[in-house]
Protein backbone atom coordinates (compact mmCIF):
# COMPACT_ATOMS: atom_id res chain seq x y z
CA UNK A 1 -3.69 7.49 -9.07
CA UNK A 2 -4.10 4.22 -6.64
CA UNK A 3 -4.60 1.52 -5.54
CA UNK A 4 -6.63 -1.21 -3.35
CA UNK A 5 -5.50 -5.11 -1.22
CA UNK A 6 -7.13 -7.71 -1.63
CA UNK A 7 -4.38 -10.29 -2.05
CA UNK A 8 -1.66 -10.11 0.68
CA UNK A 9 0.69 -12.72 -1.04
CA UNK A 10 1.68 -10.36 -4.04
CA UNK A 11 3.57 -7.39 -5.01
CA UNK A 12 3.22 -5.48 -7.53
CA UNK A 13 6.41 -3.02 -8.01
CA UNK A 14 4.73 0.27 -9.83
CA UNK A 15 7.80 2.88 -10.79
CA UNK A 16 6.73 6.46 -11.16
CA UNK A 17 9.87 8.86 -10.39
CA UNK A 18 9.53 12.24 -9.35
CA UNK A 19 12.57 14.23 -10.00
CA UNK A 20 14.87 11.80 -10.60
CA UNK A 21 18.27 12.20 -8.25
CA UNK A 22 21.17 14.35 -9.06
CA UNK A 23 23.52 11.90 -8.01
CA UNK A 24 25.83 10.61 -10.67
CA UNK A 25 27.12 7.04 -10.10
CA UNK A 26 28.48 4.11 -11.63
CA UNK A 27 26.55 1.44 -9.36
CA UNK A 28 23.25 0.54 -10.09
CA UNK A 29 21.57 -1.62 -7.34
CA UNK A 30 18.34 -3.50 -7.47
CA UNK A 31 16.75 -5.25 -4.40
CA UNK A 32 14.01 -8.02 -5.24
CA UNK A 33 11.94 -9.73 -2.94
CA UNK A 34 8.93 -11.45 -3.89
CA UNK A 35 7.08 -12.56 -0.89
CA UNK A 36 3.43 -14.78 -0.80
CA UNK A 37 2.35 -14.85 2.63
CA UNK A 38 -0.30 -17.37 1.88
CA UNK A 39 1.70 -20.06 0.70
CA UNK A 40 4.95 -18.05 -1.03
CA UNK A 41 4.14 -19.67 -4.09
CA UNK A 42 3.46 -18.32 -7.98
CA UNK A 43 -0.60 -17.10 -8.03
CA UNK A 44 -3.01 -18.42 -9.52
CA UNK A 45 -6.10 -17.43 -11.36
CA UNK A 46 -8.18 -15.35 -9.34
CA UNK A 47 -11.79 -15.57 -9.95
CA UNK A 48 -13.23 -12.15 -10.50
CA UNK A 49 -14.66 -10.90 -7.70
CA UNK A 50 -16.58 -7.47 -7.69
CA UNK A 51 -17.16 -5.09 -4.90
CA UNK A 52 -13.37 -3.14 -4.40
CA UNK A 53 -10.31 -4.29 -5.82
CA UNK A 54 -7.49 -2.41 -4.83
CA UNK A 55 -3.84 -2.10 -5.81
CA UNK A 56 -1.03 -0.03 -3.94
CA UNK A 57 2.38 0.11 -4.63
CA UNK A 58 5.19 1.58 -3.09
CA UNK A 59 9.05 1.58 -3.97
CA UNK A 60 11.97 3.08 -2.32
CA UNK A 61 15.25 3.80 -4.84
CA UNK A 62 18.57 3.65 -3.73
CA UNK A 63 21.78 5.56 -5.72
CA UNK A 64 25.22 5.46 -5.00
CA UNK A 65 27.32 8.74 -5.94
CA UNK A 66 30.56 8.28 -7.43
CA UNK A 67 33.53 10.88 -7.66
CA UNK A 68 34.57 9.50 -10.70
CA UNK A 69 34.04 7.49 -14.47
CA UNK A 70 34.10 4.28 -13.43
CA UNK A 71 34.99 4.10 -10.12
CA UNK A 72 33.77 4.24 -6.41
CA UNK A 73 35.33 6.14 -4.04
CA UNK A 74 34.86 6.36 -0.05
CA UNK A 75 32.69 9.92 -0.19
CA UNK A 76 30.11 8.63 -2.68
CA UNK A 77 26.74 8.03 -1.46
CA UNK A 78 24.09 5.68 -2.33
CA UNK A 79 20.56 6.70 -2.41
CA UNK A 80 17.96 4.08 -1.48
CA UNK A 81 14.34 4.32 -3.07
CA UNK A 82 11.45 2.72 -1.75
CA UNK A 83 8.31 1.47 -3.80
CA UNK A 84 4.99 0.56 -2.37
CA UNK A 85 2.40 -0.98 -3.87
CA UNK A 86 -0.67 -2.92 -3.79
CA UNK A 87 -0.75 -6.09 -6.36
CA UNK A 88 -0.03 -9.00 -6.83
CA UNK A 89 3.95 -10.16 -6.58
CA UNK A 90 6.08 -13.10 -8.52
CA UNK A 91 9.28 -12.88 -8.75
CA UNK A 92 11.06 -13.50 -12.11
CA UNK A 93 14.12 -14.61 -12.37
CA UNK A 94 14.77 -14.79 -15.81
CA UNK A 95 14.76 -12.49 -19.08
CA UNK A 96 11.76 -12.08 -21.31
CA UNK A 97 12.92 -9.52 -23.75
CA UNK A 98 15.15 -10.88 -26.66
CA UNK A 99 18.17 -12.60 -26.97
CA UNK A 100 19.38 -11.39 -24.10
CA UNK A 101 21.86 -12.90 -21.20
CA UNK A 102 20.60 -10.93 -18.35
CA UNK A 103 19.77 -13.16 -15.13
CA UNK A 104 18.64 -12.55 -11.82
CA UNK A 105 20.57 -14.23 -8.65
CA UNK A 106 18.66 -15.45 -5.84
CA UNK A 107 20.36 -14.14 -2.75
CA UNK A 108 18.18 -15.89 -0.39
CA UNK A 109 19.16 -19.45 -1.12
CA UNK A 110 21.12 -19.55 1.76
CA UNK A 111 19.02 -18.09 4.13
CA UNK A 112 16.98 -20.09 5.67
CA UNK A 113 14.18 -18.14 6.66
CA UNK A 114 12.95 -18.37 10.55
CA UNK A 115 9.41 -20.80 10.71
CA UNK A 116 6.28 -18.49 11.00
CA UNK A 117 4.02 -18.97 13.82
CA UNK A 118 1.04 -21.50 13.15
CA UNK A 119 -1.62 -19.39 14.55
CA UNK A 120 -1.20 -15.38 14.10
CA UNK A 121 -1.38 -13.66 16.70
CA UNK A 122 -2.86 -9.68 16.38
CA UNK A 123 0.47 -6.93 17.08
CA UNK A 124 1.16 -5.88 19.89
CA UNK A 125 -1.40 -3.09 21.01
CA UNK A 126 1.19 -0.34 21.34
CA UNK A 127 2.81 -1.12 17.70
CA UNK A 128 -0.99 -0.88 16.57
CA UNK A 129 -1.63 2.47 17.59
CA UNK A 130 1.42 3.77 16.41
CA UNK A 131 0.77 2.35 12.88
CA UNK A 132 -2.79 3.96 13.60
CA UNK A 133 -0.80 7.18 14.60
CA UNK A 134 1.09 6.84 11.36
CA UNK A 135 -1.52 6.24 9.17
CA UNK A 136 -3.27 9.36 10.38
CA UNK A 137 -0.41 11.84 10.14
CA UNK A 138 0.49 9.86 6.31
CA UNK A 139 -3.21 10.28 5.49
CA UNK A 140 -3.15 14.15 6.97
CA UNK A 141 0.12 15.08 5.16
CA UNK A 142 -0.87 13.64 1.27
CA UNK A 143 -4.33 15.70 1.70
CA UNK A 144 -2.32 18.52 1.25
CA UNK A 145 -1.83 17.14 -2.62
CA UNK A 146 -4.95 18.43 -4.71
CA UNK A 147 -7.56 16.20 -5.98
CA UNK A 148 -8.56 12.64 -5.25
CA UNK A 149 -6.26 10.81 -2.91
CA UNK A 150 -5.87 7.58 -1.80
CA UNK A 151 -2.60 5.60 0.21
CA UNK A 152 -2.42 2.74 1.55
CA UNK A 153 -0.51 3.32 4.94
CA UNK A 154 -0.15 -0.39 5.70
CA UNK A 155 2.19 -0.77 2.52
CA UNK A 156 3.91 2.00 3.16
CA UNK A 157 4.47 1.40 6.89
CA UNK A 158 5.55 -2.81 5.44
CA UNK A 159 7.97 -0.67 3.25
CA UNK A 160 10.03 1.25 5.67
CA UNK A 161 9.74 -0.97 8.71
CA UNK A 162 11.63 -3.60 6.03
CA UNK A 163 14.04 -0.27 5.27
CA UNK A 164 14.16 0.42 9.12
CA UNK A 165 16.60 -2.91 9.49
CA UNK A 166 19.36 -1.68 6.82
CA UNK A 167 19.21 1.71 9.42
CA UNK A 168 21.85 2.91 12.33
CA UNK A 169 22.75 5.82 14.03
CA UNK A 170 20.40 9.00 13.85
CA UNK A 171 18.81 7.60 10.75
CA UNK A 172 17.82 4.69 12.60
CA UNK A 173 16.45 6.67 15.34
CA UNK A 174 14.55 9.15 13.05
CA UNK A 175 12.51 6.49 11.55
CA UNK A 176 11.63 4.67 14.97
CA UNK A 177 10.65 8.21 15.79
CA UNK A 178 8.46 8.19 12.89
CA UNK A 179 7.34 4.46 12.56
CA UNK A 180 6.74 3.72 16.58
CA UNK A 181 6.79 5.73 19.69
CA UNK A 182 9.49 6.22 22.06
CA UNK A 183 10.80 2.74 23.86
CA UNK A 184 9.56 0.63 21.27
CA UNK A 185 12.44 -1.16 19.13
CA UNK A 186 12.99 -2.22 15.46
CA UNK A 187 12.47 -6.34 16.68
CA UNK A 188 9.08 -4.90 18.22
CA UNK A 189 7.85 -3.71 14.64
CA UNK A 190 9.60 -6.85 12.75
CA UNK A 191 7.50 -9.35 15.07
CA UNK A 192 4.28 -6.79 14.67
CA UNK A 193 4.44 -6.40 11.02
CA UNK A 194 4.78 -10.33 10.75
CA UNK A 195 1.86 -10.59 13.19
CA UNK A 196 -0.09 -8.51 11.16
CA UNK A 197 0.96 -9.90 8.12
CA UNK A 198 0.15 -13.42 8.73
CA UNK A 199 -3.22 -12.01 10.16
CA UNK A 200 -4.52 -10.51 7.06
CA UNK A 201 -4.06 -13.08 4.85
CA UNK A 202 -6.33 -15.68 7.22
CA UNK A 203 -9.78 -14.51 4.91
CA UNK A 204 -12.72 -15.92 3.96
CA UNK A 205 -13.26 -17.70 1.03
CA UNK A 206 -14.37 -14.70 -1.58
CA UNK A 207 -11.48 -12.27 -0.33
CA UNK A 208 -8.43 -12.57 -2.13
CA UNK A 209 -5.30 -10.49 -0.28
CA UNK A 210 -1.72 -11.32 -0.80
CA UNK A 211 1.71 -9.17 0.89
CA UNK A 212 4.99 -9.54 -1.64
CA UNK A 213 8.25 -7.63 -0.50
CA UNK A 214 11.07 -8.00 -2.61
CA UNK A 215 14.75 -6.31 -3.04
CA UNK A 216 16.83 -6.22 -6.00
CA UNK A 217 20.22 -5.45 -5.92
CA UNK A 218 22.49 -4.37 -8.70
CA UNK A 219 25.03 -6.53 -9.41
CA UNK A 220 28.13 -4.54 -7.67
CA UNK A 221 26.20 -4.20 -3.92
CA UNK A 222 27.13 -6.46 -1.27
CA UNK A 223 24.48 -7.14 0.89
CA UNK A 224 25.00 -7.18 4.37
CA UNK A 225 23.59 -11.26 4.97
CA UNK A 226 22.20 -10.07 8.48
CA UNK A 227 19.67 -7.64 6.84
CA UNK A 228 18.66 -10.31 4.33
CA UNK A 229 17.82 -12.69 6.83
CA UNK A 230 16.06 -9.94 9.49
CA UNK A 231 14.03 -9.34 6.04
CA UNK A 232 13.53 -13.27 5.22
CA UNK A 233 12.70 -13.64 8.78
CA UNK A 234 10.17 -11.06 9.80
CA UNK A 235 9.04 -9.87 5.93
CA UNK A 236 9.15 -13.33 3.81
CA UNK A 237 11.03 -11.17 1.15
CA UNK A 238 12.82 -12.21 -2.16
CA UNK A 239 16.24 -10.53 -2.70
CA UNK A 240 17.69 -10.77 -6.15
CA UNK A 241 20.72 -9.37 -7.87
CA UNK A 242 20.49 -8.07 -11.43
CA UNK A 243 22.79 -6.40 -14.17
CA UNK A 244 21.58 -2.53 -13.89
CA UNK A 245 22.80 -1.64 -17.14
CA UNK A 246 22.13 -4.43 -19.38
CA UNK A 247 19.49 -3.41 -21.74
CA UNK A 248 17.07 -6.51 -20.15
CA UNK A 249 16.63 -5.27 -16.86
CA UNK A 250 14.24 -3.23 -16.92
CA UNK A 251 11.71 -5.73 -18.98
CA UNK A 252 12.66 -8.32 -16.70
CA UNK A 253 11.56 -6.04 -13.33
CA UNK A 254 8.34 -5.10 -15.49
CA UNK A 255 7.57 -8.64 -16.83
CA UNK A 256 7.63 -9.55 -12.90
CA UNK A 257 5.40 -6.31 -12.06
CA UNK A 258 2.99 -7.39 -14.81
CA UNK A 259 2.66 -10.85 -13.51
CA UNK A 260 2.69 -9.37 -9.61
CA UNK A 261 -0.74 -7.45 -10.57
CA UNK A 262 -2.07 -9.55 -12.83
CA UNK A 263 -1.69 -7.80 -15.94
CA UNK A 264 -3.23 -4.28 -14.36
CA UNK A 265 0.47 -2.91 -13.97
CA UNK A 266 2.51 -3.50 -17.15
CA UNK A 267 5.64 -0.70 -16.59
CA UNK A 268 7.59 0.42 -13.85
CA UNK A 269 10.75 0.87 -15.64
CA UNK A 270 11.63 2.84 -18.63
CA UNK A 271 15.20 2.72 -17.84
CA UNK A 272 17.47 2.65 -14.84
CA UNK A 273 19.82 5.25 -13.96
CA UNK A 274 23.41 4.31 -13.16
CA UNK A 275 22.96 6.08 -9.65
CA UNK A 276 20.45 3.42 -8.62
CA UNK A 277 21.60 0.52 -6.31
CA UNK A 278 18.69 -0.68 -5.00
CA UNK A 279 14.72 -0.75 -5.04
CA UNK A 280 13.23 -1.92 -2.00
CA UNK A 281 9.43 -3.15 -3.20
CA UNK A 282 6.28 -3.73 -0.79
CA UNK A 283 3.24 -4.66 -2.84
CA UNK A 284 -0.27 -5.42 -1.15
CA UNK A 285 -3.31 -6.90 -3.28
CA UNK A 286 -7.03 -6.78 -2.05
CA UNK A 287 -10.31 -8.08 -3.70
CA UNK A 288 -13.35 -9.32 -1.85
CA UNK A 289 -17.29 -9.77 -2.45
CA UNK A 290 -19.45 -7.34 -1.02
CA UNK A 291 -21.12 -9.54 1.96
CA UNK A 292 -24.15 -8.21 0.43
CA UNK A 293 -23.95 -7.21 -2.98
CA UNK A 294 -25.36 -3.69 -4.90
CA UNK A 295 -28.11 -4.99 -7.86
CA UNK A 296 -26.75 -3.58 -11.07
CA UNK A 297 -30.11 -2.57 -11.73
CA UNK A 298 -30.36 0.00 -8.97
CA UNK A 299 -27.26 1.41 -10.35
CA UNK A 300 -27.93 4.79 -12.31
CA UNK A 301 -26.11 8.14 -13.06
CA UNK A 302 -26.79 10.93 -9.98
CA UNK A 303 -25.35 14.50 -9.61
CA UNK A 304 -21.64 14.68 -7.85
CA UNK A 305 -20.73 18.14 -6.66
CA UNK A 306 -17.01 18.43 -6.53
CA UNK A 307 -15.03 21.61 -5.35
CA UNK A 308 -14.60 22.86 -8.81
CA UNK A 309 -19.00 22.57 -10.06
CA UNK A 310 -20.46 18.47 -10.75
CA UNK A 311 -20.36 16.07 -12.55
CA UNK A 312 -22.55 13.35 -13.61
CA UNK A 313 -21.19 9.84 -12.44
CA UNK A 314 -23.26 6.48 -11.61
CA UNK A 315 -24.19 6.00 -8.43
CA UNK A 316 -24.64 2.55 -6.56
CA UNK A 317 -28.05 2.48 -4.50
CA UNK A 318 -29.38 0.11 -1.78
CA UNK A 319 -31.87 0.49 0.77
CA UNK A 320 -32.26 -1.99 3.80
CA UNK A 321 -29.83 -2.46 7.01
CA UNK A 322 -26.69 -1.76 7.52
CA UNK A 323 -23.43 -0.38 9.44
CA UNK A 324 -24.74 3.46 10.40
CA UNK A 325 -22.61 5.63 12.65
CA UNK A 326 -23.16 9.46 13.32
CA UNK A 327 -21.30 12.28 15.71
CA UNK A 328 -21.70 15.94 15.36
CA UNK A 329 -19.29 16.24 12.96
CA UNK A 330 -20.13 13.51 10.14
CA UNK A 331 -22.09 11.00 9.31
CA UNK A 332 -20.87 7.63 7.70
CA UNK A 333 -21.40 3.95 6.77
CA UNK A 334 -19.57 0.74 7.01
CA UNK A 335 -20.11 -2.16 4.11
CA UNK A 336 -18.64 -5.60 5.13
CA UNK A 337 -16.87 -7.90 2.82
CA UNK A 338 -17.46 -11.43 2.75
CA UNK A 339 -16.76 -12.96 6.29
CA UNK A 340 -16.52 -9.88 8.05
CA UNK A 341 -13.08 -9.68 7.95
CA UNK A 342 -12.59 -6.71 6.47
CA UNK A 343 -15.03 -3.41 5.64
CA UNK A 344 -14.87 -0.68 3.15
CA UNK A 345 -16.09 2.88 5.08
CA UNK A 346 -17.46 6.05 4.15
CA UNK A 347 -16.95 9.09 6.20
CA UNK A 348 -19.38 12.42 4.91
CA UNK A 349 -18.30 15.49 7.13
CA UNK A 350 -21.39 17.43 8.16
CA UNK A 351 -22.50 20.80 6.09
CA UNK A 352 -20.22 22.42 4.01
CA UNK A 353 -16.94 21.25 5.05
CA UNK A 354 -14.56 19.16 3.25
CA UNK A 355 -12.74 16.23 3.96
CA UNK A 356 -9.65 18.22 4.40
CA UNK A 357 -11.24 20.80 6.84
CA UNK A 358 -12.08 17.55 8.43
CA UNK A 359 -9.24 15.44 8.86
CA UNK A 360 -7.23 18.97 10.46
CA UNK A 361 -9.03 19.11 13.24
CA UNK A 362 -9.19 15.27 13.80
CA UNK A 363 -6.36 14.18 16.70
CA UNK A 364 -3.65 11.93 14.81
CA UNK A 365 -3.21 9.48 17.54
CA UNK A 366 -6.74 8.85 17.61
CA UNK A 367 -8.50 9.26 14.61
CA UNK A 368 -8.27 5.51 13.38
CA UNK A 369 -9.46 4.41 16.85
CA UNK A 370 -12.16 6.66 16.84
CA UNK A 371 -13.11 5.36 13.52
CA UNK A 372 -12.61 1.22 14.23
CA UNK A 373 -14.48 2.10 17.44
CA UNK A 374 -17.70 3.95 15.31
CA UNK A 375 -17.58 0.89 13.20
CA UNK A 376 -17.78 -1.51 15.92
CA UNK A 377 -20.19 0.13 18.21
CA UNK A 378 -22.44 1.30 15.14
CA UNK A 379 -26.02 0.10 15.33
CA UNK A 380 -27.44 -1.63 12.16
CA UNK A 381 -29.73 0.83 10.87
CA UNK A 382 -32.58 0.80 8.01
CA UNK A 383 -30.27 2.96 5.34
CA UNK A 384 -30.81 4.46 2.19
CA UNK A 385 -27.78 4.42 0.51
CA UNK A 386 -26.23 6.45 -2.34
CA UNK A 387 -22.59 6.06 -3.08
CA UNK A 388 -20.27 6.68 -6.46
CA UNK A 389 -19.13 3.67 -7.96
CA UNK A 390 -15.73 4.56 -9.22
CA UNK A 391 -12.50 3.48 -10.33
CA UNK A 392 -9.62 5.70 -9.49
CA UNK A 393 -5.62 5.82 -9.91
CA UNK A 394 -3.21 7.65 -7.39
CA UNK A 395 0.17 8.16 -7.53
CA UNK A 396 2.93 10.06 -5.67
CA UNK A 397 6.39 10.61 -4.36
CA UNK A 398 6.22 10.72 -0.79
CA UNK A 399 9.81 12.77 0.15
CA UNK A 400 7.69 15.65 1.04
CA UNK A 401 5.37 13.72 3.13
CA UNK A 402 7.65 11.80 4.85
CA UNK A 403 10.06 14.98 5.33
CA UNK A 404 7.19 16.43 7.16
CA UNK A 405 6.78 13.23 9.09
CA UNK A 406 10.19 13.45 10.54
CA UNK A 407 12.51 11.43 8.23
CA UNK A 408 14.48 14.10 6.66
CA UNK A 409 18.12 12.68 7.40
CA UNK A 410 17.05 9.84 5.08
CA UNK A 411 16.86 11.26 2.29
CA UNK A 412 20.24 14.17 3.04
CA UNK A 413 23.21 12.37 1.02
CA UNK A 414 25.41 13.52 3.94
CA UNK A 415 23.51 12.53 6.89
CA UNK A 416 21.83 9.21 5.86
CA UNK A 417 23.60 6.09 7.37
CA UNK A 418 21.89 2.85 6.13
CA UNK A 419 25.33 1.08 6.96
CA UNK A 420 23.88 -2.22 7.73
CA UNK A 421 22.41 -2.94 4.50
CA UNK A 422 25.84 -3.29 3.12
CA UNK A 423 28.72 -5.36 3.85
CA UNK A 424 31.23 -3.02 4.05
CA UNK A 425 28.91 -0.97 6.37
CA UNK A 426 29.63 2.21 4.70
CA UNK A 427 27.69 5.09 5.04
CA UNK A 428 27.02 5.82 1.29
CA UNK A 429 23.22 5.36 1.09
CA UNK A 430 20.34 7.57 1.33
CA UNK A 431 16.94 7.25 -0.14
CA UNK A 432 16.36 9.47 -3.21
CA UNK A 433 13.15 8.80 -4.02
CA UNK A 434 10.00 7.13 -2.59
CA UNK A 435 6.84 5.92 -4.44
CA UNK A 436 3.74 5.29 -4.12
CA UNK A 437 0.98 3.97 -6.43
CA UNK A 438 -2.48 3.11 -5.86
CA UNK A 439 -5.62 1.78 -7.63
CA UNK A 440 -9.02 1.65 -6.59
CA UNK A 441 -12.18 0.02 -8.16
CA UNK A 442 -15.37 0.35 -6.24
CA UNK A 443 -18.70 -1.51 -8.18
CA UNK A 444 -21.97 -3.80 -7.63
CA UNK A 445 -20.43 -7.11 -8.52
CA UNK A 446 -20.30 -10.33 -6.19
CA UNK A 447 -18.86 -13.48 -6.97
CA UNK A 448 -21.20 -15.96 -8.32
CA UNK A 449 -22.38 -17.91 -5.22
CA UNK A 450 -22.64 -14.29 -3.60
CA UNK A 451 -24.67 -13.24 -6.55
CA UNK A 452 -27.11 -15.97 -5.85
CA UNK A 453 -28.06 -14.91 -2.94
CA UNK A 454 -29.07 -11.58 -3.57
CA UNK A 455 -32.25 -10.23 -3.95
CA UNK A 456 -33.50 -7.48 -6.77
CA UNK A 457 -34.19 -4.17 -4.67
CA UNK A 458 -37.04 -2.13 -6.41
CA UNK A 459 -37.78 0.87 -4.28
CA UNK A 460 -41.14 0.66 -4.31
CA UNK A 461 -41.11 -2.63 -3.33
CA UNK A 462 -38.63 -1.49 -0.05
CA UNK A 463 -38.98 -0.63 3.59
CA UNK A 464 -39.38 2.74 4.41
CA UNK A 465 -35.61 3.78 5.82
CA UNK A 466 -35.14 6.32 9.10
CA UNK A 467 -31.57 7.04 7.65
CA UNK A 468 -30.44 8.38 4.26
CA UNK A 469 -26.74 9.13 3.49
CA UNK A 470 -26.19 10.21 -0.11
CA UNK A 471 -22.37 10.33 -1.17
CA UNK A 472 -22.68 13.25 -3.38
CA UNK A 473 -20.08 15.70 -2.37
CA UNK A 474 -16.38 15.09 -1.78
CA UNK A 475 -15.97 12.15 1.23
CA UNK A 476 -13.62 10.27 2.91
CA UNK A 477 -13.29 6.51 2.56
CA UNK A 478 -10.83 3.50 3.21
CA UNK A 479 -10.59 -0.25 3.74
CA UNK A 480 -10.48 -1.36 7.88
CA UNK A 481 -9.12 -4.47 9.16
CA UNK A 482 -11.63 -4.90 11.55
CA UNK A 483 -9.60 -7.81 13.47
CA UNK A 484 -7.47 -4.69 14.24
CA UNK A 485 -8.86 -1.74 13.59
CA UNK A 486 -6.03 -0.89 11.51
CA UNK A 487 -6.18 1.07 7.89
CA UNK A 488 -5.27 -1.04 4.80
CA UNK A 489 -6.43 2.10 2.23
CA UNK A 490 -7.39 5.91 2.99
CA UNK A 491 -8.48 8.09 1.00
CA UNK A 492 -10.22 11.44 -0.26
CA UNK A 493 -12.69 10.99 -3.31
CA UNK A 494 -13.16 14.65 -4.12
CA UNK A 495 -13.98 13.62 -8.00
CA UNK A 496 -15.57 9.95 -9.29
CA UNK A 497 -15.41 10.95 -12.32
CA UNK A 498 -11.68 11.79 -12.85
CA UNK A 499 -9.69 9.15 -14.66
């Protein structure tokens, strides 16, 4: 279950549900943005890089009770549901399936989105440790889920800061709570998350990473125009209004997911309940060249121990320098990709304890920092180097997570009041469901030109290392922005062999 980015200028809008709502309703609303933040334009081919591709996606769903067949009445609630992923985005505005008359309204052709700075400035440094902070207590919260685990906090933090403008009241103050720290305001995070945004996508040459957020609407919600254009402004998303019940929908939502990843997605939909108003999508793709690449030929099968006996998995090997960092409580490695840009890391706590053990007695506000600031301060080292090459999916609903977090009156049909998403500004949406998907594929492969400049490693043939680190237990990994120090993808890899 997961996902990696790569490609910041795509979405790719994975469904799982998890306990669908119990809300009955008549209204179905679906919210579609598709948003390329280098260029907002269709993709292209991408050529196929090796080293980590990663998908995440996260979605958000949104239901609307009603009191009665065929009609809305004043006490009916909504429910919102988020999706987050990591892919590829285009958005798709007409039917694919057959014969029929389903079409999808753009409902951003009058808004005129605000111009994007020319040069991208990094957030602002207290909105980056607070997305640090977030990541951390995200990250700490799904390790209590069994197994391998991997998030990507930056698409889920895209997600609700877009779902954050649509807030008021105590819901809008129980997600700042969650999202920033006390004093800082919703046009603080807009402005960072466009900083950051427009940030990641400046790569090198052999990194591909692309940011889509898109809203679909059902065809019976009124959108309130203010939170379209705070969203066109700050989150370069697509809104689009589609039939929920006509039989095309959901192929149309999929043919756009399949497109948004590139084929590795192909179904988010089966069907869409008539309680659903609105999906809310954030989708970020990465896939970049190892800056120096693992030789296929060093690549062979090793003994993993996970927490439940071993496995036998292949292993990718390399011996010569690189990013080495140590305290008295793990040991761990950071691999750049391409320019430098970005880096994937590997964290191996020391002795017997796990990951888990790990991460609860790490400091939340910190542990990100800590970790950019290991990576930056490391020493290059002579390394041998050991690690499972893998390819791993992760999916969740993140209610529980988020619950714990502190955003429990978003989700209570009651209590939620996302009154400025909607014209009317009534207070009949809550989120009833939030997603998250991931994918993950870790190997040797560089792009061509990168190819040519590596060199065959025989071991006999190599320098005699002062450092070993052999990923052969359960570790923790991710994917760093190193401009700032922020998480793209965390995760636990407690299997490599799991599928």
């Amino acid at each position: 279950m997961k996902e990696n980015l790569t490609d910041l200028s795509r979405e790719d809008s994975s469904r799982t549900r998890r306990g669908d709502g119990s809300a009955v309703s008549l209204l179905s609303h679906n919210l579609r943005r598709g948003i390329r933040w280098d260029g907002f334009g269709v993709p292209t081919g991408v050529s196929k890089m090796g080293g980590v591709y990663v998908k995440n996606i996260f979605q958000h769903y949104l239901y609307r009770r009603s009191c009665g067949e065929m009609e809305v009445c004043m006490k009916c609630r909504l429910s919102i549901c988020l999706m987050a992923f990591i892919c590829l985005s285009l958005v798709f505005s007409g039917c694919a399936s057959t014969g029929g008359t389903c079409e999808a309204s753009d409902l951003m052709a009058d808004i005129h989105a605000a111009k994007r700075p020319a040069s991208p400035a990094p957030p602002d440094e207290a909105i980056s440790k607070e997305i640090n902070r977030f990541s951390a207590e995200l990250l700490k919260a799904s390790a209590a889920n069994e197994g391998n685990v991997m998030i990507s906090p930056a698409s889920v933090y895209l997600a609700l800061a877009m779902t954050l403008n649509g807030a008021d009241g105590e819901t809008k103050a129980a997600m700042l709570k969650v999202l920033a720290d006390e004093g800082l305001t919703v046009d603080m995070i807009n402005k960072a998350s466009r900083n950051w945004t427009n940030l990641l996508t400046k790569t090198g040459s052999k990194t591909t990473l692309t940011i889509a957020n898109s809203i679909w609407f059902d065809d019976n919600f009124t959108p309130y125009k203010p939170f379209l254009q705070s969203n066109a402004d700050f989150f370069a998303a697509d809104a689009r209004k589609l039939d929920f019940q006509d039989k095309d929908t959901p192929q149309i939502i999929n043919d756009w997911v399949k497109d948004a990843t590139r084929g590795t997605i192909d179904k988010i939909v089966e069907s869409i309940d008539r309680d659903v108003v609105m999906y809310l999508i954030n989708a970020i793709y990465f896939k970049s060249d190892w800056q120096t690449p693992f030789e296929k030929n060093n690549t062979r099968d090793r003994t993993f121990t996970t927490p439940n006996g071993t496995v036998k998995t292949a292993f990718l090997h390399r011996i010569g320098q690189m990013a080495y960092f140590s305290d008295n409580e793990a040991t761990g490695i950071a691999l750049p990709y391409d320019d430098g840009q970005f880096a994937y890391f590997a964290l191996l706590p020391d002795g017997q304890t796990t990951p888990r053990q790990w991460l609860a007695k790490q400091d939340q506000a910190s542990l990100f920092d800590n970790i950019a600031g290991m990576i930056s301060q490391k020493a290059n080292s002579n390394v041998e180097l050991a690690m499972p090459k893998f390819e791993a999916h992760y999916e969740d609903s993140l209610l529980n997570e988020l619950t714990q977090l502190g955003m429990e009156i978003a989700f209570d049909p009651n209590r939620a009041d996302f009154s400025q998403m909607n014209e009317q500004h009534t207070k009949d949406l809550y989120i009833s469901e939030v997603v998250h998907k991931t994918f993950i594929r870790v190997d040797e492969k560089g792009t061509e030109a990168a190819a040519v400049t590596s060199v065959v490693e025989d071991k006999s043939c190599m320098p005699i290392s002062n450092k070993q680190l052999i990923l052969d237990r359960p570790f923790l990994y991710g994917i760093m922005d190193l401009k700032t120090g922020m998480p793209l993808f965390v995760g636990i890899m407690e299997n490599p062999a799991a599928k």
